[in-house]
C-alpha atoms as a PDB file:
ATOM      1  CA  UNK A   1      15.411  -8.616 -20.734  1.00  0.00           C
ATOM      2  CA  UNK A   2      18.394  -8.159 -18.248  1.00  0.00           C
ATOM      3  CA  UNK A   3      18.364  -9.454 -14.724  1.00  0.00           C
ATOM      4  CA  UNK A   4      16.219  -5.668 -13.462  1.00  0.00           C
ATOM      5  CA  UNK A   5      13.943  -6.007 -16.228  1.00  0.00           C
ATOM      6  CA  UNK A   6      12.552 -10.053 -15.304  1.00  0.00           C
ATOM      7  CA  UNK A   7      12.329  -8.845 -11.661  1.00  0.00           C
ATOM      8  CA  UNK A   8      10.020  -6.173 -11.901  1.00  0.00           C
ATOM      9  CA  UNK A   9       7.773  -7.105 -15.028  1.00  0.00           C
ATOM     10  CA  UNK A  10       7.868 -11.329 -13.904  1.00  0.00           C
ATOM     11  CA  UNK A  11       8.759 -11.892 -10.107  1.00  0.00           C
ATOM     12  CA  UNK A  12       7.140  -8.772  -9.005  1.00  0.00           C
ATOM     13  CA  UNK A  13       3.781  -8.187 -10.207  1.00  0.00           C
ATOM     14  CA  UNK A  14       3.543 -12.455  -9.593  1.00  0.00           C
ATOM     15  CA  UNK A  15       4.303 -11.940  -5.560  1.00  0.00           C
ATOM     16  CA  UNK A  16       1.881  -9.186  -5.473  1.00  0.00           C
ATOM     17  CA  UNK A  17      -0.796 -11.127  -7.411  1.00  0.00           C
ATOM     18  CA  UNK A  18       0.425 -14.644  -4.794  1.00  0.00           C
ATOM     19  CA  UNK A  19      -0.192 -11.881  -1.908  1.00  0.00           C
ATOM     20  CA  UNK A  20      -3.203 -10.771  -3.618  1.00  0.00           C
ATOM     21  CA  UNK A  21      -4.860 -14.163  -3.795  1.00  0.00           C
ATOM     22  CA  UNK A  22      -3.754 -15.112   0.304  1.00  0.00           C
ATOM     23  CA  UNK A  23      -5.585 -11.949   1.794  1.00  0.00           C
ATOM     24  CA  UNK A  24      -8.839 -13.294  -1.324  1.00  0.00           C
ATOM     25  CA  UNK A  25      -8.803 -16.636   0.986  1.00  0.00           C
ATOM     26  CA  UNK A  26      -9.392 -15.027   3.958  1.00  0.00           C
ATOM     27  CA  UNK A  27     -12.599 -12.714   3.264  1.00  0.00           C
ATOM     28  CA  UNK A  28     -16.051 -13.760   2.798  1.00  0.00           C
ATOM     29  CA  UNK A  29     -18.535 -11.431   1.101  1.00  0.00           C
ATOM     30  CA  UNK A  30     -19.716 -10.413   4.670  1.00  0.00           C
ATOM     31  CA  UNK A  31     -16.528  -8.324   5.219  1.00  0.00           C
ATOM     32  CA  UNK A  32     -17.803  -6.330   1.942  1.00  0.00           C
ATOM     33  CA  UNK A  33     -20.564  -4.958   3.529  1.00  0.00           C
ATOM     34  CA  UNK A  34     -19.382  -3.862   6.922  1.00  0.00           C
ATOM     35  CA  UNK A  35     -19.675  -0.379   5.687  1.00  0.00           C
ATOM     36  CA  UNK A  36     -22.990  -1.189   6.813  1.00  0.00           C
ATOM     37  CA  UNK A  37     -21.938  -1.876  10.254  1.00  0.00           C
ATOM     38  CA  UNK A  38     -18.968   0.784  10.544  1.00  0.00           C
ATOM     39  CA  UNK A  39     -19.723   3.796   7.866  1.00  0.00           C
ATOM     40  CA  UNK A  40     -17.931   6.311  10.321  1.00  0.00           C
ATOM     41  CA  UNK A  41     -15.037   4.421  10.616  1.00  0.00           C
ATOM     42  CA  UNK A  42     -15.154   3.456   6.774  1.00  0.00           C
ATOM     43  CA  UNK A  43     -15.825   6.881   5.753  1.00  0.00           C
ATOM     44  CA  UNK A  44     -12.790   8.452   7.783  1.00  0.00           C
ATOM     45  CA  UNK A  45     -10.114   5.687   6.814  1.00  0.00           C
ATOM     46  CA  UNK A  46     -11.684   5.810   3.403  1.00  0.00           C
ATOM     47  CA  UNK A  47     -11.470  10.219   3.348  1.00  0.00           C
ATOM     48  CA  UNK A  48      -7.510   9.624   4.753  1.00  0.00           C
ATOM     49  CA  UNK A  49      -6.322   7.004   2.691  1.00  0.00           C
ATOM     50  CA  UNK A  50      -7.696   8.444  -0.549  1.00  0.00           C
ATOM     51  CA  UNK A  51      -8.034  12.154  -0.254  1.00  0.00           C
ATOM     52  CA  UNK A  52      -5.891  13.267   2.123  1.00  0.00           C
ATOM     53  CA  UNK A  53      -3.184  10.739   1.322  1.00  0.00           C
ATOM     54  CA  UNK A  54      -2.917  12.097  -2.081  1.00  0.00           C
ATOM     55  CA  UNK A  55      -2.705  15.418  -0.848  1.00  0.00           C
ATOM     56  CA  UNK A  56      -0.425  15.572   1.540  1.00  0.00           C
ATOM     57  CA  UNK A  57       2.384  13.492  -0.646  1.00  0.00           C
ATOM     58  CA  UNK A  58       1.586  16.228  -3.751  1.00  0.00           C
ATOM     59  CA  UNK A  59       2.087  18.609  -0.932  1.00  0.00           C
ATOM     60  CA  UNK A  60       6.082  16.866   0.289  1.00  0.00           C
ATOM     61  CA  UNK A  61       7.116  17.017  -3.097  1.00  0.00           C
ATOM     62  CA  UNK A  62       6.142  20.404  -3.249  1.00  0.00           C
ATOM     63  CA  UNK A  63       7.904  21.382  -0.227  1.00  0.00           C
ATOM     64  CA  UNK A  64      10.793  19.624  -0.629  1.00  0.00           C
ATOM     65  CA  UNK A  65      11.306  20.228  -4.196  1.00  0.00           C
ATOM     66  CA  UNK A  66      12.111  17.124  -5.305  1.00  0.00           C
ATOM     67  CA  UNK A  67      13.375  16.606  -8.997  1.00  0.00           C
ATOM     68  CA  UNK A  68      10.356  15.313 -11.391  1.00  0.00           C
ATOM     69  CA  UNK A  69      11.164  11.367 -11.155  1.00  0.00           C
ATOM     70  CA  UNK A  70      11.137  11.240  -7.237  1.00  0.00           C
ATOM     71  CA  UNK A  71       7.948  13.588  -7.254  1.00  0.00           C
ATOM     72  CA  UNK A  72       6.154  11.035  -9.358  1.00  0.00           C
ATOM     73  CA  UNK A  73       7.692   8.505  -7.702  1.00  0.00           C
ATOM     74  CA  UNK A  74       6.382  10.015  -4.436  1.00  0.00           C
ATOM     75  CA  UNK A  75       2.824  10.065  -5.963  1.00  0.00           C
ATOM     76  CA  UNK A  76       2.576   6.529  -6.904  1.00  0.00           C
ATOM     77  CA  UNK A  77       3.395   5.811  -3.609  1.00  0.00           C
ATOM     78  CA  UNK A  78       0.567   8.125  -2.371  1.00  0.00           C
ATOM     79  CA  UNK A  79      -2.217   6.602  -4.592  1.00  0.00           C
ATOM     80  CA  UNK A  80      -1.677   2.912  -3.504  1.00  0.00           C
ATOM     81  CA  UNK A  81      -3.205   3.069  -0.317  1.00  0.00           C
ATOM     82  CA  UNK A  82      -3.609  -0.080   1.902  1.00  0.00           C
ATOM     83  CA  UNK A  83      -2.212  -3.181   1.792  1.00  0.00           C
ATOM     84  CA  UNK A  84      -1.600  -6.648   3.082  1.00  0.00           C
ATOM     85  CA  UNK A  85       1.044  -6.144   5.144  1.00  0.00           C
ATOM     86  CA  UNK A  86      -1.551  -3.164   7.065  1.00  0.00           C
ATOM     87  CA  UNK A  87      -3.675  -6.155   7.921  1.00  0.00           C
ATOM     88  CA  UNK A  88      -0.662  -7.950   9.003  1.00  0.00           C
ATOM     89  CA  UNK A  89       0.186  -5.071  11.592  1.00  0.00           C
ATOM     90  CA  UNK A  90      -3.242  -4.597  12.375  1.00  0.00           C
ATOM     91  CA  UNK A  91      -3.553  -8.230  13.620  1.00  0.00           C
ATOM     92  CA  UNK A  92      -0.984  -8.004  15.490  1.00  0.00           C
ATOM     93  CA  UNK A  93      -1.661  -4.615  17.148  1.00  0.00           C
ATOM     94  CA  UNK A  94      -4.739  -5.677  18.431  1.00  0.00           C
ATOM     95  CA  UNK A  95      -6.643  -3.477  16.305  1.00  0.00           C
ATOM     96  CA  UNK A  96      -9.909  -4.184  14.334  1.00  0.00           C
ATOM     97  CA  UNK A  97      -8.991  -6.903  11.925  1.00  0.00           C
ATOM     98  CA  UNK A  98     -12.115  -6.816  10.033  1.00  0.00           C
ATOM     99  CA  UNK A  99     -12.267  -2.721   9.456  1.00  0.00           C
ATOM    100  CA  UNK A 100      -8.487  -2.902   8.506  1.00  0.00           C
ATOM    101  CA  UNK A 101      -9.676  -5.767   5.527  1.00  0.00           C
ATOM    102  CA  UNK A 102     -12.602  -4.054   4.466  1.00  0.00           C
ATOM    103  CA  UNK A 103     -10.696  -0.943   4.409  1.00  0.00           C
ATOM    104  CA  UNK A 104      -8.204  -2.575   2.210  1.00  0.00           C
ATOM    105  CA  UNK A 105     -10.646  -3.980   0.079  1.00  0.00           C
ATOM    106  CA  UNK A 106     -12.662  -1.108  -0.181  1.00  0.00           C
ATOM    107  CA  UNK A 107      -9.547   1.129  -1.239  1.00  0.00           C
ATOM    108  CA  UNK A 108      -7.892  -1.807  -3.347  1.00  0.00           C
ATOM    109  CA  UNK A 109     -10.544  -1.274  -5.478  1.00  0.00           C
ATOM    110  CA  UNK A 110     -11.510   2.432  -5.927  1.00  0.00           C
ATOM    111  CA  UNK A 111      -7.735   3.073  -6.265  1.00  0.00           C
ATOM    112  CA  UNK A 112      -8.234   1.309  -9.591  1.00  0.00           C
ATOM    113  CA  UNK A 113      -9.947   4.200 -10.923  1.00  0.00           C
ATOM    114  CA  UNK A 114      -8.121   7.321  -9.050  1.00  0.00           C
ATOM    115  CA  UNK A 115      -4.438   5.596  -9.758  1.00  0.00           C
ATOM    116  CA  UNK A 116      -4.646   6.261 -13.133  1.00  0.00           C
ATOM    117  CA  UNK A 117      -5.834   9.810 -12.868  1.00  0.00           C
ATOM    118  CA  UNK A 118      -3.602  10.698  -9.869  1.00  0.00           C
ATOM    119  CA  UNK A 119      -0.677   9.689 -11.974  1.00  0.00           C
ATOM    120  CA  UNK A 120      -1.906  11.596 -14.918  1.00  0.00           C
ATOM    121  CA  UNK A 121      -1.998  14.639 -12.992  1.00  0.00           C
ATOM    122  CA  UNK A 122       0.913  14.165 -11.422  1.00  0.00           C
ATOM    123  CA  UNK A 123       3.259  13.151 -14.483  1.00  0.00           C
ATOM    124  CA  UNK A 124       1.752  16.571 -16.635  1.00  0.00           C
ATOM    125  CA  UNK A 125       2.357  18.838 -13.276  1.00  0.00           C
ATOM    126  CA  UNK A 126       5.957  17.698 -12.438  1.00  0.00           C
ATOM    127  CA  UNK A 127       7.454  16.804 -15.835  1.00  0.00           C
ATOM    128  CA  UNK A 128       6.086  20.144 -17.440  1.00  0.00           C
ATOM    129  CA  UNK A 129       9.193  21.876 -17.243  1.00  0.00           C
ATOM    130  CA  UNK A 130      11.786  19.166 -18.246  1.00  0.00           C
ATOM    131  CA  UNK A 131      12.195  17.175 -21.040  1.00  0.00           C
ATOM    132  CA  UNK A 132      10.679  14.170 -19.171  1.00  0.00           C
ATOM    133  CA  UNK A 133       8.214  12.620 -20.997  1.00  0.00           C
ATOM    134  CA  UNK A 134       6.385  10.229 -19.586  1.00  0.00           C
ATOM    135  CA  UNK A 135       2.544   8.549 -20.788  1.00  0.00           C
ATOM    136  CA  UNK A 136       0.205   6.400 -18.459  1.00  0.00           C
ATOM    137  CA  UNK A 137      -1.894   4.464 -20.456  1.00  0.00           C
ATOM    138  CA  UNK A 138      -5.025   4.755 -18.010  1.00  0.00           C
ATOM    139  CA  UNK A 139      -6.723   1.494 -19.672  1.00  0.00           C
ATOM    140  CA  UNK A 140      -3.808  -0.800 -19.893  1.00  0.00           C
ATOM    141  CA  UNK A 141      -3.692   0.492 -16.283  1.00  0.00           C
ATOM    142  CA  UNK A 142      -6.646  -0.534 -15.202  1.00  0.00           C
ATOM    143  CA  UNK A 143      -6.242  -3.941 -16.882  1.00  0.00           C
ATOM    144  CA  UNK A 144      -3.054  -4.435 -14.896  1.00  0.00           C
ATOM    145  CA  UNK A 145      -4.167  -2.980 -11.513  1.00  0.00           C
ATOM    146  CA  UNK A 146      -7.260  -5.150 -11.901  1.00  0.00           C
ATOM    147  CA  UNK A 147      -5.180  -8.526 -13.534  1.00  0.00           C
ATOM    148  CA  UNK A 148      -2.877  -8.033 -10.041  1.00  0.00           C
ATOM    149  CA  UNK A 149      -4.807  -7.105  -7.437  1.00  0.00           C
ATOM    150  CA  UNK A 150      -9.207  -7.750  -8.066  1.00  0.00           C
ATOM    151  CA  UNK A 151      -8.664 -10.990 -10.068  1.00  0.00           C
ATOM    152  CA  UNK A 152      -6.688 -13.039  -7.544  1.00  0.00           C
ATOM    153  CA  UNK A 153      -8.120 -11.320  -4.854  1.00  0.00           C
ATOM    154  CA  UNK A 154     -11.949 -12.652  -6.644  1.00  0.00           C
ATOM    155  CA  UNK A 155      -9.930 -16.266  -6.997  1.00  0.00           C
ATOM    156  CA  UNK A 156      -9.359 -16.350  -3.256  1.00  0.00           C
ATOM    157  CA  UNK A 157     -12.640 -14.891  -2.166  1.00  0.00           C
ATOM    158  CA  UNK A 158     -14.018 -18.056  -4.675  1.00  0.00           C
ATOM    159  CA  UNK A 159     -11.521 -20.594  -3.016  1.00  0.00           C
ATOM    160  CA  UNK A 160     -12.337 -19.666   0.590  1.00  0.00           C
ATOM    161  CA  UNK A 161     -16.529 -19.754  -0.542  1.00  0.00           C
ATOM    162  CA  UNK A 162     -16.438 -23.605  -1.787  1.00  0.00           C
ATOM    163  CA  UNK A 163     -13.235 -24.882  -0.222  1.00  0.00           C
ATOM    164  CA  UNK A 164     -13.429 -23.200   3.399  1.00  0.00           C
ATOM    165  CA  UNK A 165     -11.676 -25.885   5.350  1.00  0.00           C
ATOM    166  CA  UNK A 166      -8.810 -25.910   2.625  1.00  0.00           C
ATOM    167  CA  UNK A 167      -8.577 -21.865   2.742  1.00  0.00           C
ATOM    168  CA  UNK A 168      -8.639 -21.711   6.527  1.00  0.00           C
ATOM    169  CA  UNK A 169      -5.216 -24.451   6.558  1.00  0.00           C
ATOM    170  CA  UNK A 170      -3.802 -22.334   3.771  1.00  0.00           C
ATOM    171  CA  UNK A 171      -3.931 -18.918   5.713  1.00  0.00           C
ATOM    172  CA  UNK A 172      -0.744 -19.274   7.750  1.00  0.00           C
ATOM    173  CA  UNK A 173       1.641 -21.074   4.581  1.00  0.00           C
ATOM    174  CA  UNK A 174      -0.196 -18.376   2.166  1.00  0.00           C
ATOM    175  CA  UNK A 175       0.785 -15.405   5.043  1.00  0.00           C
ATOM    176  CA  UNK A 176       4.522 -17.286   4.921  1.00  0.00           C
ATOM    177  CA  UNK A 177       4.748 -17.536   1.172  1.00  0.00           C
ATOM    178  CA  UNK A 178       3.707 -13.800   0.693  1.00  0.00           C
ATOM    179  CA  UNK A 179       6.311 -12.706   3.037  1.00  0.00           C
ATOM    180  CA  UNK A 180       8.863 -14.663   1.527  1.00  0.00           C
ATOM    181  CA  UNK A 181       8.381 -13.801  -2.150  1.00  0.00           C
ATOM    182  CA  UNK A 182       8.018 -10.280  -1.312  1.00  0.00           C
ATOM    183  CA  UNK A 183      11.386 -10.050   0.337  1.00  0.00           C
ATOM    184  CA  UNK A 184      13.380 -11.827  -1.826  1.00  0.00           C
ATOM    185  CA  UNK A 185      11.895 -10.034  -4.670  1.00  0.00           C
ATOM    186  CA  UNK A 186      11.987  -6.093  -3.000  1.00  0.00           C
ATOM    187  CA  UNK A 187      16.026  -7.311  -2.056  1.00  0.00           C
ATOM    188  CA  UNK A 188      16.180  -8.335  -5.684  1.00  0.00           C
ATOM    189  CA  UNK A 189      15.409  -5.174  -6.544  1.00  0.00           C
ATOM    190  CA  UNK A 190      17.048  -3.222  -4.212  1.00  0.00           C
ATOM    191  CA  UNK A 191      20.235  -4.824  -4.964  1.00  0.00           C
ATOM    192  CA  UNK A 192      20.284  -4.513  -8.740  1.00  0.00           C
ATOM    193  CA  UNK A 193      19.889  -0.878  -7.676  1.00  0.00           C
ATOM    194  CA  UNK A 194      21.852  -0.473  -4.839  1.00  0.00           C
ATOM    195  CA  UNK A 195      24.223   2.327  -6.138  1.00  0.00           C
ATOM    196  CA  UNK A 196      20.774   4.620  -7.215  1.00  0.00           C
ATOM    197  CA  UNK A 197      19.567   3.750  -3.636  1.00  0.00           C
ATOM    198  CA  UNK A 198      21.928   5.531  -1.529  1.00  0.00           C
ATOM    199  CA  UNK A 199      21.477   8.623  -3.499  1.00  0.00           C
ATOM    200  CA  UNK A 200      17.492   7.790  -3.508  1.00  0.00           C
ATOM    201  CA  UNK A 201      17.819   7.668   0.663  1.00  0.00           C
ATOM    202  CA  UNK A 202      19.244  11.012   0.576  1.00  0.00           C
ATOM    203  CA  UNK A 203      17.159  12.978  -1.751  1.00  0.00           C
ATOM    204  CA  UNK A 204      13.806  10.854  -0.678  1.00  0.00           C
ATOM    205  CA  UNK A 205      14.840   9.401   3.005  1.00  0.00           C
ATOM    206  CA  UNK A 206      13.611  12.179   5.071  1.00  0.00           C
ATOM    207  CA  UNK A 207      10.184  12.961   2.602  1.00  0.00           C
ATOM    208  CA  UNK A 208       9.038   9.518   2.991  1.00  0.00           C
ATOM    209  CA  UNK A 209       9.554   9.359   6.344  1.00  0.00           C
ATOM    210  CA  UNK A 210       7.436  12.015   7.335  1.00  0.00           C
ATOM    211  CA  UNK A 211       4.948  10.685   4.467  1.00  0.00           C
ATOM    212  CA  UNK A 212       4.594   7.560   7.310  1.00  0.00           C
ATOM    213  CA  UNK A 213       4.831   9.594   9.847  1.00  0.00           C
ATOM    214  CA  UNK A 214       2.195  12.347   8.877  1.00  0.00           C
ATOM    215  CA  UNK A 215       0.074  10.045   7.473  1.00  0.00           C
ATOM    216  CA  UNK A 216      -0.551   8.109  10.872  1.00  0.00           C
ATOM    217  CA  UNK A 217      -0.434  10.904  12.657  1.00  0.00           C
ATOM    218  CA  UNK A 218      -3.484  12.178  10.937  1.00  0.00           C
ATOM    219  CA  UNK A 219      -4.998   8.985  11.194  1.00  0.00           C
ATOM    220  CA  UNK A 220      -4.673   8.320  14.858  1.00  0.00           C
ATOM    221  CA  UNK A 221      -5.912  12.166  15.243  1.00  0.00           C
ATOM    222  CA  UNK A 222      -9.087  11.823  12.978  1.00  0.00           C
ATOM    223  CA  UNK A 223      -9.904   8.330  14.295  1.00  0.00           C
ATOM    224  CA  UNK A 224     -10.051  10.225  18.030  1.00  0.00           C
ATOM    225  CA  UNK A 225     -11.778  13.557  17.059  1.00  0.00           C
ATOM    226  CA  UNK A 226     -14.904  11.166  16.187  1.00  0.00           C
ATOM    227  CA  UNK A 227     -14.611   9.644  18.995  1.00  0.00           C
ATOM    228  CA  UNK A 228     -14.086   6.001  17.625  1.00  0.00           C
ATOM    229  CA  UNK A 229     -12.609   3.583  20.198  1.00  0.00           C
ATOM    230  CA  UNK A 230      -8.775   2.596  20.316  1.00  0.00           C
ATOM    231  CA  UNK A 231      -9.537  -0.932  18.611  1.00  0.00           C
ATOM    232  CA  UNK A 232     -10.640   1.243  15.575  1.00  0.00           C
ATOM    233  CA  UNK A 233      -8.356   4.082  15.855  1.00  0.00           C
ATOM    234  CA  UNK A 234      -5.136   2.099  15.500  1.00  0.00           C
ATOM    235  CA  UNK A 235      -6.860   0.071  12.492  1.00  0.00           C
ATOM    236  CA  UNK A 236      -7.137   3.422  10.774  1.00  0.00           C
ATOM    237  CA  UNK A 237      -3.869   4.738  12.126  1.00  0.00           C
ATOM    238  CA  UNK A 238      -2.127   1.566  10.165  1.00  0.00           C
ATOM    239  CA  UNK A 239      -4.193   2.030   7.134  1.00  0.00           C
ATOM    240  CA  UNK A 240      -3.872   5.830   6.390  1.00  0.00           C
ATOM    241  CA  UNK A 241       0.150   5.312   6.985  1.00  0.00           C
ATOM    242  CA  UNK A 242       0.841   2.030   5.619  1.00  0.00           C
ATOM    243  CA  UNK A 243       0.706   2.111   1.606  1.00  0.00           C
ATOM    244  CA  UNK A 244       0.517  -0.820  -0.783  1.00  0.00           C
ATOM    245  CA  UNK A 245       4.420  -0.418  -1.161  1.00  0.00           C
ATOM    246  CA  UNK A 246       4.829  -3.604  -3.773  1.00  0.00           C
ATOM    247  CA  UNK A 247       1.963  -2.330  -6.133  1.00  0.00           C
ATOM    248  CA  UNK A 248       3.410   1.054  -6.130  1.00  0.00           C
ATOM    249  CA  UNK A 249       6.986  -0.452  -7.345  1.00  0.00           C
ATOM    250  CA  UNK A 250       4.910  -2.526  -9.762  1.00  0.00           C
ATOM    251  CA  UNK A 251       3.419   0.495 -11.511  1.00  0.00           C
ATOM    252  CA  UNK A 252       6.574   2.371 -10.741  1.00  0.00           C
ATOM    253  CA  UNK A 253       9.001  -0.488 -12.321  1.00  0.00           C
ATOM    254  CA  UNK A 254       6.390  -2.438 -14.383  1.00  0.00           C
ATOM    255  CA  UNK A 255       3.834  -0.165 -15.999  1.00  0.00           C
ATOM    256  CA  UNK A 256       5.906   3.381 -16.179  1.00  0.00           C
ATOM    257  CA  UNK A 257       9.045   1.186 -17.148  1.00  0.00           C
ATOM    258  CA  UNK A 258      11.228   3.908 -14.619  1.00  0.00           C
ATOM    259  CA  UNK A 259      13.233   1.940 -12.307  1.00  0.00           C
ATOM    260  CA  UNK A 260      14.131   5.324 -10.420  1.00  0.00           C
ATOM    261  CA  UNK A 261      10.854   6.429  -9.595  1.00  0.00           C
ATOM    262  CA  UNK A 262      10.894   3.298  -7.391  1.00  0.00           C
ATOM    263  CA  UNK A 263      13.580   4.604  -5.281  1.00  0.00           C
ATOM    264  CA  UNK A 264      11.549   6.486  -3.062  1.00  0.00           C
ATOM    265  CA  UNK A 265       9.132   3.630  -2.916  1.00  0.00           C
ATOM    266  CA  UNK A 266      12.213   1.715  -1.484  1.00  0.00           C
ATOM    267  CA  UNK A 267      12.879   4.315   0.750  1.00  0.00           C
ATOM    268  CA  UNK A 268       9.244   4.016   2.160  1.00  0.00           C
ATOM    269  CA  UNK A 269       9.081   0.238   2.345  1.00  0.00           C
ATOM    270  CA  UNK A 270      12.288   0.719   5.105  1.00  0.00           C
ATOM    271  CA  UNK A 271      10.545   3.372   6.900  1.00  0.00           C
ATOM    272  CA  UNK A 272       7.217   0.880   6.912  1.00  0.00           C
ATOM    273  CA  UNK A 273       8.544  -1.629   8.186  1.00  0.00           C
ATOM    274  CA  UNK A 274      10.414   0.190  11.108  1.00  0.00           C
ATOM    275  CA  UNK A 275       7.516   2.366  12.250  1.00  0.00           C
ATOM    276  CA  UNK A 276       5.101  -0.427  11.817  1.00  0.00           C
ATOM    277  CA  UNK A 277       7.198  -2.770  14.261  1.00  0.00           C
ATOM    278  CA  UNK A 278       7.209  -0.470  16.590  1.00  0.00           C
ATOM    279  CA  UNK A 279       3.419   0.012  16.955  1.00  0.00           C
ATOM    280  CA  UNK A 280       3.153  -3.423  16.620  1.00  0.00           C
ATOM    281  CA  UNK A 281       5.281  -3.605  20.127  1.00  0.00           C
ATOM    282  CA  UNK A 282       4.247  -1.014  21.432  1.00  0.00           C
ATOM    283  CA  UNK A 283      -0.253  -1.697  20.635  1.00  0.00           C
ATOM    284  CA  UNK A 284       0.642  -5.804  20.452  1.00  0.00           C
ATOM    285  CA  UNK A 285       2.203  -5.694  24.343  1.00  0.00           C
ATOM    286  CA  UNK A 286      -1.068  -3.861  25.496  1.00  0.00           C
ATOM    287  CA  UNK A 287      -3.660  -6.563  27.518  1.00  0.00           C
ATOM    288  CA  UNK A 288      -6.723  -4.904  26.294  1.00  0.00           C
ATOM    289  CA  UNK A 289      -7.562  -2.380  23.689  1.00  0.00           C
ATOM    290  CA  UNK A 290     -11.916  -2.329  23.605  1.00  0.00           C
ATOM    291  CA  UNK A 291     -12.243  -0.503  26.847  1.00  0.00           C
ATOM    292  CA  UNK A 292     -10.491   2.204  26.014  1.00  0.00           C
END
């Protein structure tokens, strides 16, 4: 394998699975069942981040025409919803900590099932008329969604049960670690591709941005037509426009072996982190958010 190759099918699916296994130490089996406590917040960050999500990207790719690789691309993106780093920004927004982690939880592990299928769909629809051929084996799929994400996530959730006082000093160097693998790995990638990238940016800059964009938009919007409170409305505002960026360029990289379809995930991750910094100054500067 050359240098590209041990990145994405090694060092990448092992910081998502390190990530993984952090966010595992910090739930209890309590934060599973808050659908109890909040189904109308559940139920309309669940309905945005895995109906609408899917929709709305199908519908960019659509609209912008983009060739069959970014499309898909696009789509992968669009059926990995949530994600550590949402929590993350939710924290430090001032939002609802625990809706963001059951939300993430919740959608970490129903996107195991409508991945596979989204991809399916998606892969027949836009490679139909070119000589792309591309198959996602929906079991091995599974197994590899479930071996990177529920597994460690389970390990953590295990650690945290019989070794709380060890979990709770491991939170902050586990956060750290995450970070830190993540970026060295996503600027691994990024520069072994660097010369695709510019030409990704160009053809996918603008469609991902208004993915994020969009996306929160009709988070934020939804949250406030129910009438939830601000605390919960910027928790689902993160989560419907913040996707699980590093387990899309796993299945992207790792599982559809197609480097290029993780150019628009690239493109995203940028976008992500700029509109997510500047919610986080402009909720995390904000005294109080629960009276409003």
């Amino acid at each position: 394998m050359n240098t590209a190759e041990i990145i994405s099918k090694v060092f990448l699916p092992l910081s998502l699975a390190i990530i993984m296994l952090g966010m595992g130490m910090t739930l209890i089996p309590a934060d599973f069942t808050r659908i109890i406590k909040y189904p109308k917040a559940i139920l309309i960050g669940l309905t945005n981040q895995l109906i609408f999500l899917p929709i709305i990207g199908f519908s960019l790719a659509i609209a912008f025409n983009l060739n069959p690789v970014m499309a898909v691309g696009l789509m992968i993106l669009a059926s990995c919803p949530g994600g550590p780093t949402s929590n993350l920004i939710t924290q430090v927004c001032k939002g609802n900590i625990a809706l963001s982690v059951t939300l993430t939880a919740i959608a970490s592990i129903v996107s195991i099932l409508t991945i596979p299928f989204i991809l399916s769909y998606a892969l027949e629809y836009f490679s139909s008329n070119t000589d792309i051929t591309i198959k996602l084996p929906i079991i091995d799929t599974i197994i590899q969604i479930m071996g990177i994400t529920v597994i460690p996530i389970s390990i953590g959730m295990f650690i945290r049960k019989h070794k709380t006082n060890f979990a709770k000093r491991m939170e902050k160097p586990m956060r750290t670690a995450s970070t830190v693998i993540f970026i060295i790995v996503f600027i691994a990638v990024l520069a072994a591709n660097a010369d695709k990238l510019v030409d990704g940016m160009k053809e996918a800059g603008l469609v991902t941005l208004l993915l994020n964009i969009v996306t929160m938009g009709l988070g934020y919007l939804t949250a406030r037509l129910f009438k939830l409170n601000l605390k919960n409305a910027i928790s689902i505002t993160i989560e419907s426009g913040i996707q699980n960026g590093t387990l899309a360029l796993v299945i992207a990289t790792s599982i559809l072996n197609n480097v290029e379809m993780g150019i628009p995930i690239g493109a995203y991750s940028i976008w992500m982190f700029i509109t997510g910094g500047i919610l986080m100054w402009q909720f995390g500067k904000r005294p109080d958010v629960n009276s409003k």
